[in-house]
N, C-alpha and C. Protein backbone atom coordinates (compact mmCIF):
# COMPACT_ATOMS: atom_id res chain seq x y z
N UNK A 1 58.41 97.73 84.63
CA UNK A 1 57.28 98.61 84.38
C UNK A 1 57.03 98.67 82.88
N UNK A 2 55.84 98.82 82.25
CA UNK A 2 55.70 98.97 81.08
C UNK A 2 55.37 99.82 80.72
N UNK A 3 55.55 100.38 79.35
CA UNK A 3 55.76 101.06 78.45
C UNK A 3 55.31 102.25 79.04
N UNK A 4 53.24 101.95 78.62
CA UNK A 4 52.36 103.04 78.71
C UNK A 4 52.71 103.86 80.14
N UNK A 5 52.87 102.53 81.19
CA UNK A 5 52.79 102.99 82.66
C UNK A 5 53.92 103.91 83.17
N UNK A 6 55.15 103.77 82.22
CA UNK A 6 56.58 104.88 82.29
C UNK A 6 55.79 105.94 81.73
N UNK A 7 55.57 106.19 80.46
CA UNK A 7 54.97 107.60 80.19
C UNK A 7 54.12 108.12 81.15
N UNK A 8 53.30 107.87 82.22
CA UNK A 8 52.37 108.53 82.94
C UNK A 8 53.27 108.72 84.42
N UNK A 9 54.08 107.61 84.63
CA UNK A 9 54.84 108.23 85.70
C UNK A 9 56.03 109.36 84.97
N UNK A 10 56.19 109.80 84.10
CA UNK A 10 56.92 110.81 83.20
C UNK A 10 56.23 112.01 83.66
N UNK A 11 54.87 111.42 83.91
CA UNK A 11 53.90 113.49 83.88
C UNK A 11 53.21 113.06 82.06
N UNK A 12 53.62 112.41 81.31
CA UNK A 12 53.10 112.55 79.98
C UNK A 12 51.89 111.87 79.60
N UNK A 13 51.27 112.13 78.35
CA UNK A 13 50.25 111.18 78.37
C UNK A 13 50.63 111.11 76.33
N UNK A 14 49.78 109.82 76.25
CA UNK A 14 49.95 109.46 74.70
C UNK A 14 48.73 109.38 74.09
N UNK A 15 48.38 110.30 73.17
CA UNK A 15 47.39 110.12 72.43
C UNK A 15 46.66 109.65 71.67
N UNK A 16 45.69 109.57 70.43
CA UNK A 16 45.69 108.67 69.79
C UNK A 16 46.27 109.43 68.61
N UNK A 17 46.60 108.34 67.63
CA UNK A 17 47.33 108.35 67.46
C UNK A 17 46.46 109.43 65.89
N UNK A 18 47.52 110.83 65.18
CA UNK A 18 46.63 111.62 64.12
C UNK A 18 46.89 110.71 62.63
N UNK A 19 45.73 111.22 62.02
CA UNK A 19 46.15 111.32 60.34
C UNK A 19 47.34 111.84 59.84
N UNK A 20 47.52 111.17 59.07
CA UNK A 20 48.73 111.57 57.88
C UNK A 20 48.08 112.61 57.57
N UNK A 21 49.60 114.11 56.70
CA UNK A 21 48.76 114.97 55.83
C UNK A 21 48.56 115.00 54.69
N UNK A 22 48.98 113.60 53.95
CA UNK A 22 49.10 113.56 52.59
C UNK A 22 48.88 112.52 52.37
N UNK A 23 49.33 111.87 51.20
CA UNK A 23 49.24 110.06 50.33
C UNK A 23 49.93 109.15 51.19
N UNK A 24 50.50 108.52 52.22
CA UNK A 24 50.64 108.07 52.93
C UNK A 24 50.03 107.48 54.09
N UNK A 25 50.87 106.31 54.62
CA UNK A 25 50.52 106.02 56.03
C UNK A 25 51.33 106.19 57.44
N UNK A 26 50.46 106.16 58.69
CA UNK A 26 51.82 106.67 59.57
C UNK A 26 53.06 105.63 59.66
N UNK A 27 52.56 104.43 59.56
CA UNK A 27 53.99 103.42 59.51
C UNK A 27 53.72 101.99 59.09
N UNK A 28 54.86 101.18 58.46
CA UNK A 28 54.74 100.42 58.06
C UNK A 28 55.36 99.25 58.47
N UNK A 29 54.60 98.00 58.78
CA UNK A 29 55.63 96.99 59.19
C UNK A 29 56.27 96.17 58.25
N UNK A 30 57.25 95.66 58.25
CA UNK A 30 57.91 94.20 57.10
C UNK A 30 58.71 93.37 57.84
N UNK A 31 58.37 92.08 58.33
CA UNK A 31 58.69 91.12 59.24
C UNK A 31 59.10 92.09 60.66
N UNK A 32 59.93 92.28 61.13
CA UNK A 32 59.78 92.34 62.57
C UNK A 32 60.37 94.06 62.71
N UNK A 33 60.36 94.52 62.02
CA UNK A 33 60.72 96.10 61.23
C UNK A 33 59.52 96.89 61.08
N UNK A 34 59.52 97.91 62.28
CA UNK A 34 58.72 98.82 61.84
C UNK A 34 58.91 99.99 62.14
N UNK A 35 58.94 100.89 60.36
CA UNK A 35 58.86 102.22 59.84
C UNK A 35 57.92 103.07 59.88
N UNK A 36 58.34 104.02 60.67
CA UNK A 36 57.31 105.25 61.41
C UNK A 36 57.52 106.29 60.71
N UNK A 37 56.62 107.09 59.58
CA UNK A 37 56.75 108.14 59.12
C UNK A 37 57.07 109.18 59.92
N UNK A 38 57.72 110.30 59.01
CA UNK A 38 57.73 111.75 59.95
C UNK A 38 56.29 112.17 60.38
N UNK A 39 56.45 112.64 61.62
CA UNK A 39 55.46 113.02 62.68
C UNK A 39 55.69 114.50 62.89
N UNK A 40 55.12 114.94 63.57
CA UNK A 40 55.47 116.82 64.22
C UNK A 40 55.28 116.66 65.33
N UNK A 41 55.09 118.10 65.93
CA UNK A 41 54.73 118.24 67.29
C UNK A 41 53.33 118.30 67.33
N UNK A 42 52.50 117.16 67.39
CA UNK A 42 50.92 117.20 67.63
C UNK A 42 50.76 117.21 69.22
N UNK A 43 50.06 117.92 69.44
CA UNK A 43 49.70 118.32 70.55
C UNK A 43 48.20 117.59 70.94
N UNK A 44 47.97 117.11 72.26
CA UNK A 44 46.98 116.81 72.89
C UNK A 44 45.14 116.55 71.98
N UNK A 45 45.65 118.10 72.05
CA UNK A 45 44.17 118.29 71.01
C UNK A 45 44.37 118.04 69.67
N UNK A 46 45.11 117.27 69.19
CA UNK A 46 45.24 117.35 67.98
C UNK A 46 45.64 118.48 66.90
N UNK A 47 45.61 119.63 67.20
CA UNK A 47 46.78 120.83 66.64
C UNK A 47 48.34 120.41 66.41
N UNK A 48 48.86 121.11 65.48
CA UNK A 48 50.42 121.19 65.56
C UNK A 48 50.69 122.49 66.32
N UNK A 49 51.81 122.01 67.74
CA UNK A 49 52.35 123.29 68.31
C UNK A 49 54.22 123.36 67.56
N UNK A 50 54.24 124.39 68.54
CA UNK A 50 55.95 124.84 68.27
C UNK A 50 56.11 124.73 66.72
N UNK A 51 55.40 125.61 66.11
CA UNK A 51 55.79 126.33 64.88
C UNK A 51 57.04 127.31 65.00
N UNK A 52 57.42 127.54 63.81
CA UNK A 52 58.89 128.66 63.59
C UNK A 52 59.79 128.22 63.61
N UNK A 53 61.11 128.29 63.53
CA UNK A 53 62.53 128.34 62.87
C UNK A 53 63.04 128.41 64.42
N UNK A 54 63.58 127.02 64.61
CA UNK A 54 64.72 127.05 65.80
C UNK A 54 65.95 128.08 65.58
N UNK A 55 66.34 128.69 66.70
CA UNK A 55 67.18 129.92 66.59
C UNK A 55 66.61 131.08 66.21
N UNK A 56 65.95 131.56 65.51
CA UNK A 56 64.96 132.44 65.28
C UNK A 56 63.01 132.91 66.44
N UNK A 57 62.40 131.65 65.80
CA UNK A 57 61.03 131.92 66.75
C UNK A 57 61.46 130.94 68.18
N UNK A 58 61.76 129.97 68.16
CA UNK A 58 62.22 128.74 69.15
C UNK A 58 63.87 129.10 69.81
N UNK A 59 63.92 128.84 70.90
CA UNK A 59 64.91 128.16 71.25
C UNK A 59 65.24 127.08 71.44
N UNK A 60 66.35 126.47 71.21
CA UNK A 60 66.82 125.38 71.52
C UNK A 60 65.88 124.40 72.87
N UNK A 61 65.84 125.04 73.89
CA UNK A 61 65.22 124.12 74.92
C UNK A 61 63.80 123.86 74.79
N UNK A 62 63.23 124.91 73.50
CA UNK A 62 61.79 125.13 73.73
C UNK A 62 61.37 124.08 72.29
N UNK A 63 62.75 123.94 71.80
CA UNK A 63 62.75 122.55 70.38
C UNK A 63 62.79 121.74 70.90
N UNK A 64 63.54 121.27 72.07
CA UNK A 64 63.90 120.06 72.81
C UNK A 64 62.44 119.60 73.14
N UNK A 65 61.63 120.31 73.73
CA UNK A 65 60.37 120.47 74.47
C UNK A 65 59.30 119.58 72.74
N UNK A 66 59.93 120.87 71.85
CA UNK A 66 58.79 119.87 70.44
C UNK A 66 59.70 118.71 70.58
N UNK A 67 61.02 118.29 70.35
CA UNK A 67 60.87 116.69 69.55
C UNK A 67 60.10 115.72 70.67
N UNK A 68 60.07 116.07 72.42
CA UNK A 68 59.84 115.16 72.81
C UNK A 68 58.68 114.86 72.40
N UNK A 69 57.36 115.99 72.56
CA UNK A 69 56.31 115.96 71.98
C UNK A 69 56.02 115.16 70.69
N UNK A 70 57.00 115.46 69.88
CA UNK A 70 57.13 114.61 68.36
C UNK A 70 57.31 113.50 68.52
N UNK A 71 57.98 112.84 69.35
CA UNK A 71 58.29 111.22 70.15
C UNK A 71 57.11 111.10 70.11
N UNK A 72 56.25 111.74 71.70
CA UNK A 72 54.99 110.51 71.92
C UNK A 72 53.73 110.59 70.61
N UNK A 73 53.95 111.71 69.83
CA UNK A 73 53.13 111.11 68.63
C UNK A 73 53.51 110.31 67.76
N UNK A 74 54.39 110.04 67.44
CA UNK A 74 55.34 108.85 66.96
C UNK A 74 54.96 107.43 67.80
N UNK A 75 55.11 107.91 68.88
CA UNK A 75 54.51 106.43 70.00
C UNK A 75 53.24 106.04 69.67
N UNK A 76 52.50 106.90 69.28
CA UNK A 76 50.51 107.17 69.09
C UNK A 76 50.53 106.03 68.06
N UNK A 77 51.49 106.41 66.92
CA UNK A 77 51.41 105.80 65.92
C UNK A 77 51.89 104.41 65.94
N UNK A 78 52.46 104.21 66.79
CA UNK A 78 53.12 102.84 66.89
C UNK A 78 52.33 102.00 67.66
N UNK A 79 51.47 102.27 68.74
CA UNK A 79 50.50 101.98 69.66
C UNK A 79 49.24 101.70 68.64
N UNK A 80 48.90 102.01 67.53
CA UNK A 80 47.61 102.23 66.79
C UNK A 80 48.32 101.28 65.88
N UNK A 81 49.50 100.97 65.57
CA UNK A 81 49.38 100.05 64.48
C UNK A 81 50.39 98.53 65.05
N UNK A 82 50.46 98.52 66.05
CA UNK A 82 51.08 96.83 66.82
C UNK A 82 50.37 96.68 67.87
N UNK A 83 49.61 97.28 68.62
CA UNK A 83 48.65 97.54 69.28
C UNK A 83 49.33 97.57 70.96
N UNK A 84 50.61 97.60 71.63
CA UNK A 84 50.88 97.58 72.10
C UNK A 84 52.46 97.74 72.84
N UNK A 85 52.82 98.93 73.38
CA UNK A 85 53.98 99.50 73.03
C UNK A 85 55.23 98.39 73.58
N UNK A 86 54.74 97.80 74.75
CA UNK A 86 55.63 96.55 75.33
C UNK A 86 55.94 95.66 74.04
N UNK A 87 56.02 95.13 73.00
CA UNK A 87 55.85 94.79 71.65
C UNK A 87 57.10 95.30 71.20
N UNK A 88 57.66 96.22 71.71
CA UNK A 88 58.75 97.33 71.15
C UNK A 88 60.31 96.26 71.47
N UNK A 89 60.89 95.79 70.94
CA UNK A 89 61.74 95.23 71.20
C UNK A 89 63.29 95.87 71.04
N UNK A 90 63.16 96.67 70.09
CA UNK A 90 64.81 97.92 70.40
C UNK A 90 64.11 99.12 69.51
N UNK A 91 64.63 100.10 69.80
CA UNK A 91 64.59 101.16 68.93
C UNK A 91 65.29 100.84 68.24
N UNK A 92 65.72 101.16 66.82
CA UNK A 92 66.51 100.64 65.91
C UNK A 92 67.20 102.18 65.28
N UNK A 93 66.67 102.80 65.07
CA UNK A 93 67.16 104.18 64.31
C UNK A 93 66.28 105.48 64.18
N UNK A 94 66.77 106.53 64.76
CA UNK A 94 65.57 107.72 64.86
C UNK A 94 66.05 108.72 63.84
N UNK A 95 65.37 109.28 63.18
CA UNK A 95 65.57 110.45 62.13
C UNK A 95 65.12 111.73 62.72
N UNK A 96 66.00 112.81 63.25
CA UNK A 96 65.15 113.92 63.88
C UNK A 96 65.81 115.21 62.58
N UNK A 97 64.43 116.03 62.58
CA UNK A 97 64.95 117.03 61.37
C UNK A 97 64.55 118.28 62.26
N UNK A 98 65.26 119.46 61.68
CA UNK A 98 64.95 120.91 62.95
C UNK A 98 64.99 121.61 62.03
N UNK A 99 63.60 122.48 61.67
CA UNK A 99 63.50 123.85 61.37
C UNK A 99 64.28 124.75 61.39
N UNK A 100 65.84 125.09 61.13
CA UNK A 100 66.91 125.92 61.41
C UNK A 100 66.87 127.26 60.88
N UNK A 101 66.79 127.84 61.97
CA UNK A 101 67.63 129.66 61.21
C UNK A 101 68.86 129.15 60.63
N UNK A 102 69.01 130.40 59.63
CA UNK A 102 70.00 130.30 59.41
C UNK A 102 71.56 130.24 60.49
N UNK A 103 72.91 130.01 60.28
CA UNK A 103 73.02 130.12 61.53
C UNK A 103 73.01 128.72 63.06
N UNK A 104 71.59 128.16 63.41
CA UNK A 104 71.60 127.38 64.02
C UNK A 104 72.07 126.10 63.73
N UNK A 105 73.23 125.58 64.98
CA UNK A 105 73.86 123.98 64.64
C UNK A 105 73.73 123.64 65.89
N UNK A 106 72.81 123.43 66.53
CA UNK A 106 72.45 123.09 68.14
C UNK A 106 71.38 121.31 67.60
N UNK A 107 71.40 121.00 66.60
CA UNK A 107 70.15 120.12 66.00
C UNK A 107 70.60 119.10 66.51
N UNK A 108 71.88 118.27 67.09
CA UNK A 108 71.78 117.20 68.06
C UNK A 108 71.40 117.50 69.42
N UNK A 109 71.48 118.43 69.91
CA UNK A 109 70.72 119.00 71.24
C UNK A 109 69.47 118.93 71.08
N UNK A 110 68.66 119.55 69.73
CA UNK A 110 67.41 119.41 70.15
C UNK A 110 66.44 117.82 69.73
N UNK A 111 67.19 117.27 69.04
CA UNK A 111 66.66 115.46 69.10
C UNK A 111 67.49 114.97 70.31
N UNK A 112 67.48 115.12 71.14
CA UNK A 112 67.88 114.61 72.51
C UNK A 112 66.38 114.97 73.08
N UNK A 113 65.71 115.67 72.84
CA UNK A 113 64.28 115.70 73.84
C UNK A 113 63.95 114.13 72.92
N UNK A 114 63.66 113.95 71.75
CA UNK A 114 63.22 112.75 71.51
C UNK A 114 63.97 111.61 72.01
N UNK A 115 65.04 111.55 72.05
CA UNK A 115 66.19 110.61 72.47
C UNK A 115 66.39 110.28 73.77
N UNK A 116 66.06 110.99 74.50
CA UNK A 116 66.18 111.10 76.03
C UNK A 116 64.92 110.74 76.02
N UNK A 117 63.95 110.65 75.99
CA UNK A 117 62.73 110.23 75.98
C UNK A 117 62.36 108.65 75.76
N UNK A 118 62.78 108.35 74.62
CA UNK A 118 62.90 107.05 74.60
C UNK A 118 63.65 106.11 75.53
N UNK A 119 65.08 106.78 75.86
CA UNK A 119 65.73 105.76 76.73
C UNK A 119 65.27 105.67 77.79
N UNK A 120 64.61 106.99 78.42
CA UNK A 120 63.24 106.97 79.79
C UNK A 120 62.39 105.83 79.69
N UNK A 121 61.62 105.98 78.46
CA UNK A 121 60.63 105.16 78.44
C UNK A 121 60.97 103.54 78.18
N UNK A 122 61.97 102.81 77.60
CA UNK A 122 62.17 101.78 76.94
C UNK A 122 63.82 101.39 77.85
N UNK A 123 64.30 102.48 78.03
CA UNK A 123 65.48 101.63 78.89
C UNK A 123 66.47 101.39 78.07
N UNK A 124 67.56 100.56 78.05
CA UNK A 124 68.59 100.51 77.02
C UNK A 124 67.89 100.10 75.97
N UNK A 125 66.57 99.46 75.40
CA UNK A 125 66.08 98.84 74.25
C UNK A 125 65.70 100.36 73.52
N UNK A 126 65.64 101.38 74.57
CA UNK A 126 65.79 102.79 73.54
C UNK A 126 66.57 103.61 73.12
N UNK A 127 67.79 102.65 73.09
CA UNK A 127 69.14 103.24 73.02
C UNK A 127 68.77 103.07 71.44
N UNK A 128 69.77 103.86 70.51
CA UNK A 128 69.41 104.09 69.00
C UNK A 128 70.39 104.45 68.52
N UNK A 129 70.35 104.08 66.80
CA UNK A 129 71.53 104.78 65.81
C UNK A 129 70.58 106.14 65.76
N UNK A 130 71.24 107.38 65.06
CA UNK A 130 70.36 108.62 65.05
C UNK A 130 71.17 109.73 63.89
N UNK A 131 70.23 110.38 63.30
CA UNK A 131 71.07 111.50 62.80
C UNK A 131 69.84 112.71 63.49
N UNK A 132 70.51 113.85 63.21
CA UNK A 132 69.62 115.01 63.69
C UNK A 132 70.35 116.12 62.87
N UNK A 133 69.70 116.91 61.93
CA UNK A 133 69.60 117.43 60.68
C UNK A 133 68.90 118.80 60.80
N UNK A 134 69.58 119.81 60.16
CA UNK A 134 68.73 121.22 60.27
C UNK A 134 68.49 120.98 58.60
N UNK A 135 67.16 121.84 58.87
CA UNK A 135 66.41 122.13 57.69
C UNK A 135 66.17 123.72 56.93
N UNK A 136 66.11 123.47 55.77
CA UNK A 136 65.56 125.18 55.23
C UNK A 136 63.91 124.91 55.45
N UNK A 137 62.89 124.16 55.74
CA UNK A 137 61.77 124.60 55.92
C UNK A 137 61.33 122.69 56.33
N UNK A 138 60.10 122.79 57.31
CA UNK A 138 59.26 121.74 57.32
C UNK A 138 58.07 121.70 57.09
N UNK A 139 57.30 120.90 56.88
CA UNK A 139 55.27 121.17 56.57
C UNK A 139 54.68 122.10 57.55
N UNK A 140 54.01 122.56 57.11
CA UNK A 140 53.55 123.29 58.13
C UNK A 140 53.94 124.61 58.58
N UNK A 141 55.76 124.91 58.47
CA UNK A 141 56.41 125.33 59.67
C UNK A 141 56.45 124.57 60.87
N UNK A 142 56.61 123.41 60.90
CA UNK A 142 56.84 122.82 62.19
C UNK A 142 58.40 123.08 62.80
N UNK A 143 58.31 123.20 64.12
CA UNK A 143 59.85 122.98 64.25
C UNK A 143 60.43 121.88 64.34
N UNK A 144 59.92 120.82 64.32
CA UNK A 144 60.26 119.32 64.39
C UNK A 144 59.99 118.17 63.73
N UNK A 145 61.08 117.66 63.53
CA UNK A 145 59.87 116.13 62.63
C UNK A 145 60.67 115.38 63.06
N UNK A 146 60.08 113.85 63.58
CA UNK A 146 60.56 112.86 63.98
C UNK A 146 60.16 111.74 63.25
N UNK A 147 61.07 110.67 62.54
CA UNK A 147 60.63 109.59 62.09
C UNK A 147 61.56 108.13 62.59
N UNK A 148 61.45 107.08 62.69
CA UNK A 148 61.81 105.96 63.67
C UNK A 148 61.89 104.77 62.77
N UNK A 149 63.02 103.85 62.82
CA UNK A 149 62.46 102.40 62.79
C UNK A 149 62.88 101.73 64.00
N UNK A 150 61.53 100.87 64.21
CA UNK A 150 61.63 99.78 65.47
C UNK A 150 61.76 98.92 65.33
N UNK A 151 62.51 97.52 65.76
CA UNK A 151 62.37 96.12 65.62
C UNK A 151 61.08 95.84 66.74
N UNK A 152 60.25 95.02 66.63
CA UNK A 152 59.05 94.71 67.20
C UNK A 152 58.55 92.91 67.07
N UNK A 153 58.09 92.81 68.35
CA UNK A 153 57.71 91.38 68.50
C UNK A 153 56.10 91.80 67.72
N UNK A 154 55.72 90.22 67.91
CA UNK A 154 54.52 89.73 67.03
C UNK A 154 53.37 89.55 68.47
């Protein structure tokens, strides 16, 4: 089954893919390597949801809920610039960062919504190296940021 067609039997859908909020682009390729800037939780309509401080405004399951979200905009972006997610040849390494109260160390639990997501969608080729990192603050207030490199066919 491919890519797109796992996300919709998921219940999910993938958007297109948003603007950067600053001097940047969402990702970059260099031979068969491609670097996916940090993303948030963009939502459907194009808004950022799940604002606030995991452990504080969020819980843990309701962070889990943003990184997956943060995944398929990450996917948006990867879909908009190789033009096709089957193209995806391993996940290579995911960067997940968490909005932390003070206090909260649950931050490999909540990049498992992104992580678990991928291996859904991609299968062992979404198996990954990973760190998952609490933060004193993200743009926005987001509770999530996800950034990726993929190895990718041509």
């Amino acid at each position: 089954m491919n890519a797109e067609a796992k996300i919709k039997e998921l219940g999910l859908e993938l958007s297109a893919a948003g603007a950067p909020l600053a001097n940047y682009v969402g990702a970059v390729r260099t031979g068969n390597l491609l670097f996916v800037s940090g993303h948030g939780p963009r939502l459907a309509d194009g808004t950022m949801g799940y604002i606030g401080k995991v452990g504080r405004d969020l819980d843990a399951a309701q962070a889990y809920e943003a990184a997956r979200v943060t995944c398929l905009a990450c996917l948006a972006t990867v879909k908009a610039t190789i033009g096709d997610l089957d193209k995806v040849r391993r996940v290579v390494k995911l960067l997940g960062f968490v909005n932390s109260a003070p206090g909260f160390t649950d931050q490999p639990r909540v990049i498992n919504g992104a992580s678990d997501l991928l291996v859904a969608i991609f299968g062992d080729k979404g198996r990954h190296a990973r760190s998952a990192v609490g933060m004193a603050e993200l743009p926005t207030g987001i509770a999530v940021e996800v950034e990726m490199v993929l190895e990718v066919d041509d």
